[in-house]
PDB file of N, CA and C in Angstrom:
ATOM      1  N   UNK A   1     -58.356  15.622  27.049  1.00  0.00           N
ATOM      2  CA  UNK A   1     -59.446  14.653  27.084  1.00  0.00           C
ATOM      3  C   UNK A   1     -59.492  13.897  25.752  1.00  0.00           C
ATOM      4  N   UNK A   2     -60.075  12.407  25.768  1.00  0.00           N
ATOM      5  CA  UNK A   2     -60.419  12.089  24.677  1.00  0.00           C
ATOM      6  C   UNK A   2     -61.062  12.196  23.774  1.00  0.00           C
ATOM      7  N   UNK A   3     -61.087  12.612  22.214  1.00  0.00           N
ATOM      8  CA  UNK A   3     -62.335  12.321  21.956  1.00  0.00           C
ATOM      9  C   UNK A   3     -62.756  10.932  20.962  1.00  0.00           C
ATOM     10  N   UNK A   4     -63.888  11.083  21.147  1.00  0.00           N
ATOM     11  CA  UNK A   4     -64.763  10.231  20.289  1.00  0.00           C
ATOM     12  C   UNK A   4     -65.030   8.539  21.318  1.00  0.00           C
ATOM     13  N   UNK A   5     -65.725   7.335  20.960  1.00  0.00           N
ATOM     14  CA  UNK A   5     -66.270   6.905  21.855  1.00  0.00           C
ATOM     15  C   UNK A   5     -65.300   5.310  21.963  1.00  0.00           C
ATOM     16  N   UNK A   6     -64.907   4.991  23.210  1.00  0.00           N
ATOM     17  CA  UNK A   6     -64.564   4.186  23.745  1.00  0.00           C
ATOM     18  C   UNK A   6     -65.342   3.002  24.340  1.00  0.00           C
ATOM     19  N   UNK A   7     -64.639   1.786  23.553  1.00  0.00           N
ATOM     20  CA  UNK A   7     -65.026   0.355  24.020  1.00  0.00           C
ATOM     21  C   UNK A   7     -64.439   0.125  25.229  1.00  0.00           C
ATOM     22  N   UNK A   8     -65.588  -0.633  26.281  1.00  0.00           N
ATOM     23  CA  UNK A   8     -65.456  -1.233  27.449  1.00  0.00           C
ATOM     24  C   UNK A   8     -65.535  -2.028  27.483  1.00  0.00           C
ATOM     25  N   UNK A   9     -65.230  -3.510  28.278  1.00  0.00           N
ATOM     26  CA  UNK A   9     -65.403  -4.626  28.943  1.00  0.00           C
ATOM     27  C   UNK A   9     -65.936  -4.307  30.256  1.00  0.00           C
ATOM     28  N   UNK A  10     -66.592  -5.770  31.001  1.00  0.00           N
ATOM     29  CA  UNK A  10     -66.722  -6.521  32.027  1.00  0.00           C
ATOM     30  C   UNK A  10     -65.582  -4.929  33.121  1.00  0.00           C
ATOM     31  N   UNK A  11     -64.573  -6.195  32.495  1.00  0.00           N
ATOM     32  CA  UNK A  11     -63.206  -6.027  33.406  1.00  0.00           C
ATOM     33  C   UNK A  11     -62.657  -4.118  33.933  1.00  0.00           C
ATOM     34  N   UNK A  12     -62.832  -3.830  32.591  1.00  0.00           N
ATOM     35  CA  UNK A  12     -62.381  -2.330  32.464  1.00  0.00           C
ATOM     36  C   UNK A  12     -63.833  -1.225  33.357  1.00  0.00           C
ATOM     37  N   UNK A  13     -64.633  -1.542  33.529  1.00  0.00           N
ATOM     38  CA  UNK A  13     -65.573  -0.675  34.066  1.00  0.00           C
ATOM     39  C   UNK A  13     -64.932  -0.018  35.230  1.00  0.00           C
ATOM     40  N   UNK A  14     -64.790  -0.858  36.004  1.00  0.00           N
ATOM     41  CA  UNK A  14     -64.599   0.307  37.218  1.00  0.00           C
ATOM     42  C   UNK A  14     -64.001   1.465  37.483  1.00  0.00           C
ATOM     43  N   UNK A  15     -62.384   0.826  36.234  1.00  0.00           N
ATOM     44  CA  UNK A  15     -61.373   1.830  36.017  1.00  0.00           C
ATOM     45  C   UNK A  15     -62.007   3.280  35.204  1.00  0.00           C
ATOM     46  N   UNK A  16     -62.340   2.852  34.358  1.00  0.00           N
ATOM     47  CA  UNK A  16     -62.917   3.884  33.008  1.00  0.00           C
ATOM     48  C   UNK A  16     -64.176   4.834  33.224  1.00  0.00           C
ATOM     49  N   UNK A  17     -65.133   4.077  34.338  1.00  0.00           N
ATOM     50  CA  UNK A  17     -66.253   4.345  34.100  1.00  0.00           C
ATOM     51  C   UNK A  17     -66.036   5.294  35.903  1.00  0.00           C
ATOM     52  N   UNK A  18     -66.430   4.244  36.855  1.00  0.00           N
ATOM     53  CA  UNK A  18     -66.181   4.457  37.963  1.00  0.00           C
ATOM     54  C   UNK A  18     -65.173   5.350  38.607  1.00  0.00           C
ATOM     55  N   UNK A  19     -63.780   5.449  38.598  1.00  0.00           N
ATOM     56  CA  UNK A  19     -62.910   5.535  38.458  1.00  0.00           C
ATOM     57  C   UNK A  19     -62.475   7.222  37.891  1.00  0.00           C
ATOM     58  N   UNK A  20     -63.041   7.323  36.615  1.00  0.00           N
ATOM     59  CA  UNK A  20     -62.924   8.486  35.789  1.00  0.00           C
ATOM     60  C   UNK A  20     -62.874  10.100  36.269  1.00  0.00           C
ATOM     61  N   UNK A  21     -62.186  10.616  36.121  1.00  0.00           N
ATOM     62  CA  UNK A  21     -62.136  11.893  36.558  1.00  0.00           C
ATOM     63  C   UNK A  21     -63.296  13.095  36.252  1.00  0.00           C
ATOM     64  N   UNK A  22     -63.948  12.667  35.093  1.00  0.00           N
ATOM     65  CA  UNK A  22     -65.241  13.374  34.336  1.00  0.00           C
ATOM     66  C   UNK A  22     -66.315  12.763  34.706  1.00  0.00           C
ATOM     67  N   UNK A  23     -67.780  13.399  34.176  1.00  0.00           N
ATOM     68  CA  UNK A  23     -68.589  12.397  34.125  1.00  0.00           C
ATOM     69  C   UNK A  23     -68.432  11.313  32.440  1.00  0.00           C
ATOM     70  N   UNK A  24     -69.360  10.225  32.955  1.00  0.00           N
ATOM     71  CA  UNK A  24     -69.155   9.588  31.455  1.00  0.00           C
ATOM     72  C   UNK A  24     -70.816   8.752  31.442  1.00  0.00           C
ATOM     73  N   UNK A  25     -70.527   8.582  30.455  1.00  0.00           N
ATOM     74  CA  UNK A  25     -71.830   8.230  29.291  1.00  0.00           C
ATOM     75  C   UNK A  25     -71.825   7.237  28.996  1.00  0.00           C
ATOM     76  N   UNK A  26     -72.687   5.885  29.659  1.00  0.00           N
ATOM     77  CA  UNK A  26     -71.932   4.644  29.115  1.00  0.00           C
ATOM     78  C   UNK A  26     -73.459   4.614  28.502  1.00  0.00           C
ATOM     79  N   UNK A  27     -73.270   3.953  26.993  1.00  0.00           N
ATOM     80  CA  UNK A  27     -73.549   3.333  26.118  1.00  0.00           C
ATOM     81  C   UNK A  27     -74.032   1.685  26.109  1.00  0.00           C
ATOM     82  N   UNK A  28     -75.066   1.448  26.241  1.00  0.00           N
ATOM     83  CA  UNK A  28     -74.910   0.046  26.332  1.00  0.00           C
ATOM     84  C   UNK A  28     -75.865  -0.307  25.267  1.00  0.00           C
ATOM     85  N   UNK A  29     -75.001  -1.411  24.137  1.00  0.00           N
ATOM     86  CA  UNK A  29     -75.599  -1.893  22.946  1.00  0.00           C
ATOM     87  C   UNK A  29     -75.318  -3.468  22.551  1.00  0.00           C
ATOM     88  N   UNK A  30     -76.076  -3.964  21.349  1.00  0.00           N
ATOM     89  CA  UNK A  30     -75.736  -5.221  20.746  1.00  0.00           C
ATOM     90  C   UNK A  30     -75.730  -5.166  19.321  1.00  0.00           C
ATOM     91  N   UNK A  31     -75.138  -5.953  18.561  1.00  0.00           N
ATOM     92  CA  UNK A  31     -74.515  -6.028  17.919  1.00  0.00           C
ATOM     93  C   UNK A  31     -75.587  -6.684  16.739  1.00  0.00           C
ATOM     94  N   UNK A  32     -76.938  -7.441  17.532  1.00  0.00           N
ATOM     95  CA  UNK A  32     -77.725  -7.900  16.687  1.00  0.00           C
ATOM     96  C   UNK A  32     -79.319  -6.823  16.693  1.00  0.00           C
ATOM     97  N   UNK A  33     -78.997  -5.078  17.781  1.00  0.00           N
ATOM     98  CA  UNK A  33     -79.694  -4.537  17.873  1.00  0.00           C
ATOM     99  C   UNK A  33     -80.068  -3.486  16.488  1.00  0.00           C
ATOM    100  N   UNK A  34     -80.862  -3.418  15.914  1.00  0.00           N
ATOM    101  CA  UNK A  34     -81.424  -2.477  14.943  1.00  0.00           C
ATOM    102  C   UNK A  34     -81.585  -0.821  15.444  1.00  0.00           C
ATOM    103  N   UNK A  35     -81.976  -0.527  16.822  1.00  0.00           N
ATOM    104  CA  UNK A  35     -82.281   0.362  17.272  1.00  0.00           C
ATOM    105  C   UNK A  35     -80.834   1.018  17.391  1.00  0.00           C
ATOM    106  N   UNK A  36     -79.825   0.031  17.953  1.00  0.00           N
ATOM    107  CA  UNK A  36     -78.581   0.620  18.273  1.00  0.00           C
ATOM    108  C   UNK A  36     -77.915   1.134  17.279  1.00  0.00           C
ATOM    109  N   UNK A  37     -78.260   0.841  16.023  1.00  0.00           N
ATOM    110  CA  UNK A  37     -77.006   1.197  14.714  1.00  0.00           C
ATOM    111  C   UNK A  37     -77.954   2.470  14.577  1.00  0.00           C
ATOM    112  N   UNK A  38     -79.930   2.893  15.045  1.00  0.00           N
ATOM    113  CA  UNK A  38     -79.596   4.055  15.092  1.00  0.00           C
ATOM    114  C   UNK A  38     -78.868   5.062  15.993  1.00  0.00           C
ATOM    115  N   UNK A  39     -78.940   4.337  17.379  1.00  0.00           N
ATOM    116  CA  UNK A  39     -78.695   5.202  18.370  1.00  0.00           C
ATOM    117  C   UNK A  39     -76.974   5.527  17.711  1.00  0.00           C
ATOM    118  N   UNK A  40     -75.720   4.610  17.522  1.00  0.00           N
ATOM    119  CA  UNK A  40     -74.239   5.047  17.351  1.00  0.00           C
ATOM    120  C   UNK A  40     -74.565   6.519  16.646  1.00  0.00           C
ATOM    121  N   UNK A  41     -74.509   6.799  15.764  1.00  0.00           N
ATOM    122  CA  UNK A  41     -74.226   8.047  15.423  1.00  0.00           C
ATOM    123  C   UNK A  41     -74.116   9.177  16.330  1.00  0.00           C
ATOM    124  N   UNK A  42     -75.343   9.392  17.294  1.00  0.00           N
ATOM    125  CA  UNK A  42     -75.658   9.743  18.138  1.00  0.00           C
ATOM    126  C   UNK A  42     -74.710  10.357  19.292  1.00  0.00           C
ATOM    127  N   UNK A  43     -74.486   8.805  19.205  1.00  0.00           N
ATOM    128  CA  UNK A  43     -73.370   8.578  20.995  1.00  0.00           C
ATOM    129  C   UNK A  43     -72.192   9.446  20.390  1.00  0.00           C
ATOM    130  N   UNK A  44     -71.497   8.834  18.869  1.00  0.00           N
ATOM    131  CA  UNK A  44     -70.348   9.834  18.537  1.00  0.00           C
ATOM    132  C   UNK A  44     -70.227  11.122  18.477  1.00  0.00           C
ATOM    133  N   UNK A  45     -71.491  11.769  18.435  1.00  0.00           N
ATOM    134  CA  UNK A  45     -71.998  13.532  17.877  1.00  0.00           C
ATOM    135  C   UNK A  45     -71.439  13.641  19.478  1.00  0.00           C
ATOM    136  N   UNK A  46     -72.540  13.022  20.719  1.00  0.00           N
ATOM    137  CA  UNK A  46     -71.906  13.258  21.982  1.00  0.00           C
ATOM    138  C   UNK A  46     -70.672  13.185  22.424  1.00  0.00           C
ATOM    139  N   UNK A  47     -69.997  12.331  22.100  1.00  0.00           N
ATOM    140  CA  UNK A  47     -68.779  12.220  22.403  1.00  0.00           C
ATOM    141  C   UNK A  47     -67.664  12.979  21.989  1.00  0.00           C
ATOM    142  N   UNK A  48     -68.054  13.454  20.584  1.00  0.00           N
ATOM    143  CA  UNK A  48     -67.496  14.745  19.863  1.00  0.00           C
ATOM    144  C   UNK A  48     -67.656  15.985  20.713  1.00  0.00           C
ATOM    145  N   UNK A  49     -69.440  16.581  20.759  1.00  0.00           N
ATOM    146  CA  UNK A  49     -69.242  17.425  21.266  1.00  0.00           C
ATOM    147  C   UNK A  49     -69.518  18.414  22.240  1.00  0.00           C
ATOM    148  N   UNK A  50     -69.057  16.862  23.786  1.00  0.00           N
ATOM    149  CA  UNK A  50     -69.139  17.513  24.839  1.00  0.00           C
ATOM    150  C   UNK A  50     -67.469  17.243  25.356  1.00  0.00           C
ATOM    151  N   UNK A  51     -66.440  16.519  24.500  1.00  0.00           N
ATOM    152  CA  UNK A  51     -64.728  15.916  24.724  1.00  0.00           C
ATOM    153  C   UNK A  51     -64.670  16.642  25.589  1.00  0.00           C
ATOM    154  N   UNK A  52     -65.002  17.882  26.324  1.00  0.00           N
ATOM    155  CA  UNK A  52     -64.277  18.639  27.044  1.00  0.00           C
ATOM    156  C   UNK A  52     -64.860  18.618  28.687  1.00  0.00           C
ATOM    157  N   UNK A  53     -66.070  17.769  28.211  1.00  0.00           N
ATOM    158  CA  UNK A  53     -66.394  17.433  29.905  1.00  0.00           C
ATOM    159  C   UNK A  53     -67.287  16.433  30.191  1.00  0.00           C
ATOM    160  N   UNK A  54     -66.828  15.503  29.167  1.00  0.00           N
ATOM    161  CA  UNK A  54     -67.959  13.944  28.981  1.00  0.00           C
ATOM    162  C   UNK A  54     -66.512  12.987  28.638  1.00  0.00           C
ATOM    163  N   UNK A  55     -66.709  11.883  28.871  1.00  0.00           N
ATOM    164  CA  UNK A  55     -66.239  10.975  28.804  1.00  0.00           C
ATOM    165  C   UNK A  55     -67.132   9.753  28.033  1.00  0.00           C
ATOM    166  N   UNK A  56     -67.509   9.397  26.703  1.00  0.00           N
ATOM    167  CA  UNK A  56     -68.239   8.104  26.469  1.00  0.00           C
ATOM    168  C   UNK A  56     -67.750   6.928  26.051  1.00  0.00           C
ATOM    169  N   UNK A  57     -68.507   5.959  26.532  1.00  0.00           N
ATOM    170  CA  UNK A  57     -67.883   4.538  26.980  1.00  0.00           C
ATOM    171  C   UNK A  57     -69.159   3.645  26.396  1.00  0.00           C
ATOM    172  N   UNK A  58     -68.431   2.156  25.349  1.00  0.00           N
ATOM    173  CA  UNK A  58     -69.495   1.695  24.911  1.00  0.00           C
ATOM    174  C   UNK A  58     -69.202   0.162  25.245  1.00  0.00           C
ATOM    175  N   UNK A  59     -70.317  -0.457  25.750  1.00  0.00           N
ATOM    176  CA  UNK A  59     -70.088  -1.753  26.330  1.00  0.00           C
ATOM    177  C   UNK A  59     -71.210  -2.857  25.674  1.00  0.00           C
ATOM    178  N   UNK A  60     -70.816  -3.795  24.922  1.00  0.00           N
ATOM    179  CA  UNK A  60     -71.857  -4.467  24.361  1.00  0.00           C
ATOM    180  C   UNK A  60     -72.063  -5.416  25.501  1.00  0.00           C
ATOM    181  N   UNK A  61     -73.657  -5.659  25.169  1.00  0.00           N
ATOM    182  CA  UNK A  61     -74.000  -6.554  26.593  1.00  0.00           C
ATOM    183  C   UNK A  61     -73.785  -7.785  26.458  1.00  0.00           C
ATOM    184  N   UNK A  62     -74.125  -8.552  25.474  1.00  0.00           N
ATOM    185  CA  UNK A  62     -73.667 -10.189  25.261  1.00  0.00           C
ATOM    186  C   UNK A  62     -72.838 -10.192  26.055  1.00  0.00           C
ATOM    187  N   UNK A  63     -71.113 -10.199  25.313  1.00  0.00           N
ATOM    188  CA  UNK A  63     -70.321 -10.720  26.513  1.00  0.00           C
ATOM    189  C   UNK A  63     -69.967  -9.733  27.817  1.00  0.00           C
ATOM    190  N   UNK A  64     -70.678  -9.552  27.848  1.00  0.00           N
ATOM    191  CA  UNK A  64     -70.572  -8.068  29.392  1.00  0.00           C
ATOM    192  C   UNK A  64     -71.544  -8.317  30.575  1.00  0.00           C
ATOM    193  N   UNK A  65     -72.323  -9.554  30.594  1.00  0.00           N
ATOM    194  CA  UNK A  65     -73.068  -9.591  31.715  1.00  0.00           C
ATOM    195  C   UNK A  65     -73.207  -8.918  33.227  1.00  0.00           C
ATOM    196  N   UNK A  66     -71.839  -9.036  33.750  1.00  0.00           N
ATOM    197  CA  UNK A  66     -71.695  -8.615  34.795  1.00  0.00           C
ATOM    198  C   UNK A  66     -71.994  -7.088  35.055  1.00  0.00           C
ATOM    199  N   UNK A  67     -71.865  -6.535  34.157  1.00  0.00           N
ATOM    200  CA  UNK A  67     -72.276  -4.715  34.093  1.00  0.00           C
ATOM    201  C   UNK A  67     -73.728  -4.814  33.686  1.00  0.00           C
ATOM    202  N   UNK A  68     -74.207  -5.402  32.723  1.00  0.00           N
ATOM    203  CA  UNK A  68     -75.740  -5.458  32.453  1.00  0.00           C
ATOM    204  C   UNK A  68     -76.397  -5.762  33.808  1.00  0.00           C
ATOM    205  N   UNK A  69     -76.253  -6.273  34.526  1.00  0.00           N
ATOM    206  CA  UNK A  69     -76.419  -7.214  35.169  1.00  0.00           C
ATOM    207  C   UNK A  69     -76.738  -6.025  36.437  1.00  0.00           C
ATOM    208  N   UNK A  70     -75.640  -5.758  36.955  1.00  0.00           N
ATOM    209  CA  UNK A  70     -75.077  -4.788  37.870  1.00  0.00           C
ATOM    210  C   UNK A  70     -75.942  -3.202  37.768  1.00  0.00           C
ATOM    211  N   UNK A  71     -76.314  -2.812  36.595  1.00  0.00           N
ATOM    212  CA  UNK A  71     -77.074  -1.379  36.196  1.00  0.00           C
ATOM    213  C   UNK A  71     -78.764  -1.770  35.881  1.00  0.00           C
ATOM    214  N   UNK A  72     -79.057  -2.965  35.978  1.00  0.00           N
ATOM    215  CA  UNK A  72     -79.947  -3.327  35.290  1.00  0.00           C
ATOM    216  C   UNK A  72     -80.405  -2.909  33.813  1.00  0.00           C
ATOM    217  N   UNK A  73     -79.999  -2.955  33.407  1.00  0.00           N
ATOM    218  CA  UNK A  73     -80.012  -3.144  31.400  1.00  0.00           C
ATOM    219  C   UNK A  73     -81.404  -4.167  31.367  1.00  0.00           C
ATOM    220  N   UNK A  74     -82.307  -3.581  31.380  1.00  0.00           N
ATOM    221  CA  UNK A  74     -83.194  -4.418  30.204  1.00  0.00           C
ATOM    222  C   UNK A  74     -83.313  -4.363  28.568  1.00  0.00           C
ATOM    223  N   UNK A  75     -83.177  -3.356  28.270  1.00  0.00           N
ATOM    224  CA  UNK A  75     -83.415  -3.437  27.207  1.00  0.00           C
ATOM    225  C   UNK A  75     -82.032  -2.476  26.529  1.00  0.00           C
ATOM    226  N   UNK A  76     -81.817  -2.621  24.941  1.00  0.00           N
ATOM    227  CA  UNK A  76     -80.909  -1.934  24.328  1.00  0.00           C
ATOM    228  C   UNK A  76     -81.702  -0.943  23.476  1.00  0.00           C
ATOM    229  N   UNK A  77     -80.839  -0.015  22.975  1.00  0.00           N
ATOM    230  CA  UNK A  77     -79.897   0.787  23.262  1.00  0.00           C
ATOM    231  C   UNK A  77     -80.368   1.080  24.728  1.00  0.00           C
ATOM    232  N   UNK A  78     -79.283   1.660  25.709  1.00  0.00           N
ATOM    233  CA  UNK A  78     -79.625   1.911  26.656  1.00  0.00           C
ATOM    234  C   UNK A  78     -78.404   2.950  27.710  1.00  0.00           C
ATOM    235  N   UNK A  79     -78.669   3.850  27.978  1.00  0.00           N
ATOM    236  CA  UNK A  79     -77.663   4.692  28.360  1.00  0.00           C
ATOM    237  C   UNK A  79     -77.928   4.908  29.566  1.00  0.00           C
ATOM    238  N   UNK A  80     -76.596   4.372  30.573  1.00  0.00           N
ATOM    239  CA  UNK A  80     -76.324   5.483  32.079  1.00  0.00           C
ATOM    240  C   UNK A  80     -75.499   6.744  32.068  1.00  0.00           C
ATOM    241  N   UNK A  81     -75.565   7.254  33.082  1.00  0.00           N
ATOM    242  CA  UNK A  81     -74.764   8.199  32.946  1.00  0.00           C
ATOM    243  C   UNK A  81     -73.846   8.712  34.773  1.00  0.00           C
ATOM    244  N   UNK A  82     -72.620   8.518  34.696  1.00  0.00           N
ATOM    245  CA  UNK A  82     -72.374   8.357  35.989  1.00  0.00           C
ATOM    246  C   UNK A  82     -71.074   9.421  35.920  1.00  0.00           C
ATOM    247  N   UNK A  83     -70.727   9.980  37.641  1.00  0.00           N
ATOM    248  CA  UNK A  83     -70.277  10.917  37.998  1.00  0.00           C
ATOM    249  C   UNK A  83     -69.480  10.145  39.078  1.00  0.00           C
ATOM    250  N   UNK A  84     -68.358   9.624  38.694  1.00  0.00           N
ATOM    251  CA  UNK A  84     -67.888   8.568  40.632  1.00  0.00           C
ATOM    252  C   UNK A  84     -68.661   7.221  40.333  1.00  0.00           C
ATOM    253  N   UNK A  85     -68.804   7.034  41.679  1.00  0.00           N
ATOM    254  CA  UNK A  85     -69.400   5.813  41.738  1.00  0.00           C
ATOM    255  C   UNK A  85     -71.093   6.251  41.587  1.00  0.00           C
ATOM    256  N   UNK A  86     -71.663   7.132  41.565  1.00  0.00           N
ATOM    257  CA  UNK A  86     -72.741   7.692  41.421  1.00  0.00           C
ATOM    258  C   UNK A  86     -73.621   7.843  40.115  1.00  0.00           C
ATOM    259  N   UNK A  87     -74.448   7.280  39.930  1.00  0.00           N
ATOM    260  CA  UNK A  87     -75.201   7.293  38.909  1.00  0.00           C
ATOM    261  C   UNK A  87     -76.687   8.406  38.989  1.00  0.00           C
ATOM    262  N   UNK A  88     -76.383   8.866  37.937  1.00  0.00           N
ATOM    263  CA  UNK A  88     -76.799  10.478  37.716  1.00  0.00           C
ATOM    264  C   UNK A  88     -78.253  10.076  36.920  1.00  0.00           C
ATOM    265  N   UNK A  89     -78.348   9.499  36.017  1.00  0.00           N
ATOM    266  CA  UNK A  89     -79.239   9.112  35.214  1.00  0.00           C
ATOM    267  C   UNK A  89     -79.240   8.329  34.719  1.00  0.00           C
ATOM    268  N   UNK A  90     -80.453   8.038  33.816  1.00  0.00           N
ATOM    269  CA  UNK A  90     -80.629   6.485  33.060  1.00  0.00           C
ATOM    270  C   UNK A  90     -81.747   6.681  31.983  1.00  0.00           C
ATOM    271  N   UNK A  91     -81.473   6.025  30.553  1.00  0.00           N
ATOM    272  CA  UNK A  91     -82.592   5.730  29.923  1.00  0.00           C
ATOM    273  C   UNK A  91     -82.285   4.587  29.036  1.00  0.00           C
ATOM    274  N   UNK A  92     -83.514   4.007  28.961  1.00  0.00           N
ATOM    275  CA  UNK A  92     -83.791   2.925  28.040  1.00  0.00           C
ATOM    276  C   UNK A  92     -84.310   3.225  26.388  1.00  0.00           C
ATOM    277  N   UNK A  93     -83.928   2.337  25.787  1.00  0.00           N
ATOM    278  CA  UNK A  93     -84.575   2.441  24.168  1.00  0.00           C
ATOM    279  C   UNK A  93     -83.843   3.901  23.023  1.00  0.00           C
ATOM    280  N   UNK A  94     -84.338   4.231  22.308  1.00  0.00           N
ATOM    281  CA  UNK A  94     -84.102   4.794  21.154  1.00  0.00           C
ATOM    282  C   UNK A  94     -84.530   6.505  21.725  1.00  0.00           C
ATOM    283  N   UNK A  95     -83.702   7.273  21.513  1.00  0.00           N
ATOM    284  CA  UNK A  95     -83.836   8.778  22.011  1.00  0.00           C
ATOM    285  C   UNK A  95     -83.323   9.637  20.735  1.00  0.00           C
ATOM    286  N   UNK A  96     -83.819  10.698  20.618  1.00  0.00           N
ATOM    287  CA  UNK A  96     -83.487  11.624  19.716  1.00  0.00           C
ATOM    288  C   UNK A  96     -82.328  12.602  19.741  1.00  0.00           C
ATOM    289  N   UNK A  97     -81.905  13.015  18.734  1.00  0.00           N
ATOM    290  CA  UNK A  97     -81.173  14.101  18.962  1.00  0.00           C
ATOM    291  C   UNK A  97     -81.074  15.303  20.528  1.00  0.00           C
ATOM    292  N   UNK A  98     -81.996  15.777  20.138  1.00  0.00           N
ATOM    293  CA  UNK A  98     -82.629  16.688  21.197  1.00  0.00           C
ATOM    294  C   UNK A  98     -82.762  15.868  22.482  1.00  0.00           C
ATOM    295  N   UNK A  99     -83.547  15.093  22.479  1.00  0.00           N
ATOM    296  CA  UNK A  99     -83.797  14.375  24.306  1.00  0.00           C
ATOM    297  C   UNK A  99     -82.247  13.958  24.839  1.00  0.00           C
ATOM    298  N   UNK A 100     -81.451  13.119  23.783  1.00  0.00           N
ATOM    299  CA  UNK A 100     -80.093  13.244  24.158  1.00  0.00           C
ATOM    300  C   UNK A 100     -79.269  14.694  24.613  1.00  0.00           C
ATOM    301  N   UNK A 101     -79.092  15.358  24.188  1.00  0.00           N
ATOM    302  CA  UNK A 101     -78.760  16.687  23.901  1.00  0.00           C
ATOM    303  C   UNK A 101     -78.664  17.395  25.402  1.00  0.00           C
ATOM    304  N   UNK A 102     -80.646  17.686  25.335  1.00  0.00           N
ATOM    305  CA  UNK A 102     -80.995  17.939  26.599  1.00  0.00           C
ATOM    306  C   UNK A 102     -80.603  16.919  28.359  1.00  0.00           C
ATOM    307  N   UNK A 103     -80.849  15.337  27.851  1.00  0.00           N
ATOM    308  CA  UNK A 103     -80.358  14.422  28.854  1.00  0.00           C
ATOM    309  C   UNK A 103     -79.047  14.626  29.161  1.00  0.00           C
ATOM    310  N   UNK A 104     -77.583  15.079  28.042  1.00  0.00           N
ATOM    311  CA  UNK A 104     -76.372  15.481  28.840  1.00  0.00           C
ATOM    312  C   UNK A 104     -76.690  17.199  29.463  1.00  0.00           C
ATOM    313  N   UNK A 105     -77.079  17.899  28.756  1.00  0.00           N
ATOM    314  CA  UNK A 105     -76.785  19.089  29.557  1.00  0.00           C
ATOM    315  C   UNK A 105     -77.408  19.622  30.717  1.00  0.00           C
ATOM    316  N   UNK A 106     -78.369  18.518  31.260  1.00  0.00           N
ATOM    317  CA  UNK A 106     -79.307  18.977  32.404  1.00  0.00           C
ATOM    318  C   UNK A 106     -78.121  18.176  33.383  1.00  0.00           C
ATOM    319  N   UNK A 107     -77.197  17.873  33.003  1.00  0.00           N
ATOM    320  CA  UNK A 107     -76.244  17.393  34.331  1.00  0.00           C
ATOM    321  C   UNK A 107     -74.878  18.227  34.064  1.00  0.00           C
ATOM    322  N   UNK A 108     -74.650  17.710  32.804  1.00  0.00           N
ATOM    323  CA  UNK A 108     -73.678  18.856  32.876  1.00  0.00           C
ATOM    324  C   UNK A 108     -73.444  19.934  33.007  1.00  0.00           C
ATOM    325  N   UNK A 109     -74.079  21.158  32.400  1.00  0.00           N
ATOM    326  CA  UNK A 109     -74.307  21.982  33.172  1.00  0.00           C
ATOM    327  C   UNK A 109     -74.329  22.623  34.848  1.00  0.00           C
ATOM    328  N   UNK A 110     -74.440  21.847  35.195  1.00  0.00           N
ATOM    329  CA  UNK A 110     -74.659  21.853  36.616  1.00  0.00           C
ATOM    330  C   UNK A 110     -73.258  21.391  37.331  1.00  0.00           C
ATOM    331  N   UNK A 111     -71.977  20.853  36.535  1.00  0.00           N
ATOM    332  CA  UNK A 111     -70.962  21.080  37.023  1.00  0.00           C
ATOM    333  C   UNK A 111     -70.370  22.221  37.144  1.00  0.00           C
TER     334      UNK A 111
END
């Protein structure tokens, strides 16, 4: 498995995200977001250390409409979390250590 966190496009979703043999963690941020430079650290700790049964994927929304669009993204930072074509969960805005933490392992786990 990979680790650490992977840029998406538009184009690449279906393959990476959809597609994916794991579950994965998509990330959705901007570049002019304040909240998001706290949330990155975050996403990487996750991506570090669940490598063995998470997949995370980071898609800035500016030029990415069609996925914002498609998950409904209102607001940034903003995380789905999908299994297949199946979407497992969702949250909006700025989350903590812990609520993250707890938000992957109440699914994972359960694989």
């Amino acid at each position: 498995m990979s680790k650490g966190v992977i840029t998406i496009t538009d184009a690449e979703f279906e393959t990476e995200v959809l597609k994916a043999k794991q579950p994965v963690l998509v990330y959705f941020w901007a570049s002019w977001c304040g909240p998001c430079q706290l949330m990155s650290p975050l996403i990487n700790l996750a991506a570090n250390t669940y490598s063995d049964r998470l997949k995370v994927v980071k898609l800035e929304i500016d030029p990415n409409p069609v996925t914002v669009k498609q998950y409904q993204v209102e607001g940034v930072p903003a995380l789905r979390l999908f299994k297949g074509q199946e979407l497992l969960d969702s949250t909006e805005g700025v989350i903590g250590k812990d609520k993250l933490l707890n938000f992957l392992d109440s699914h994972l786990n359960n694989n």
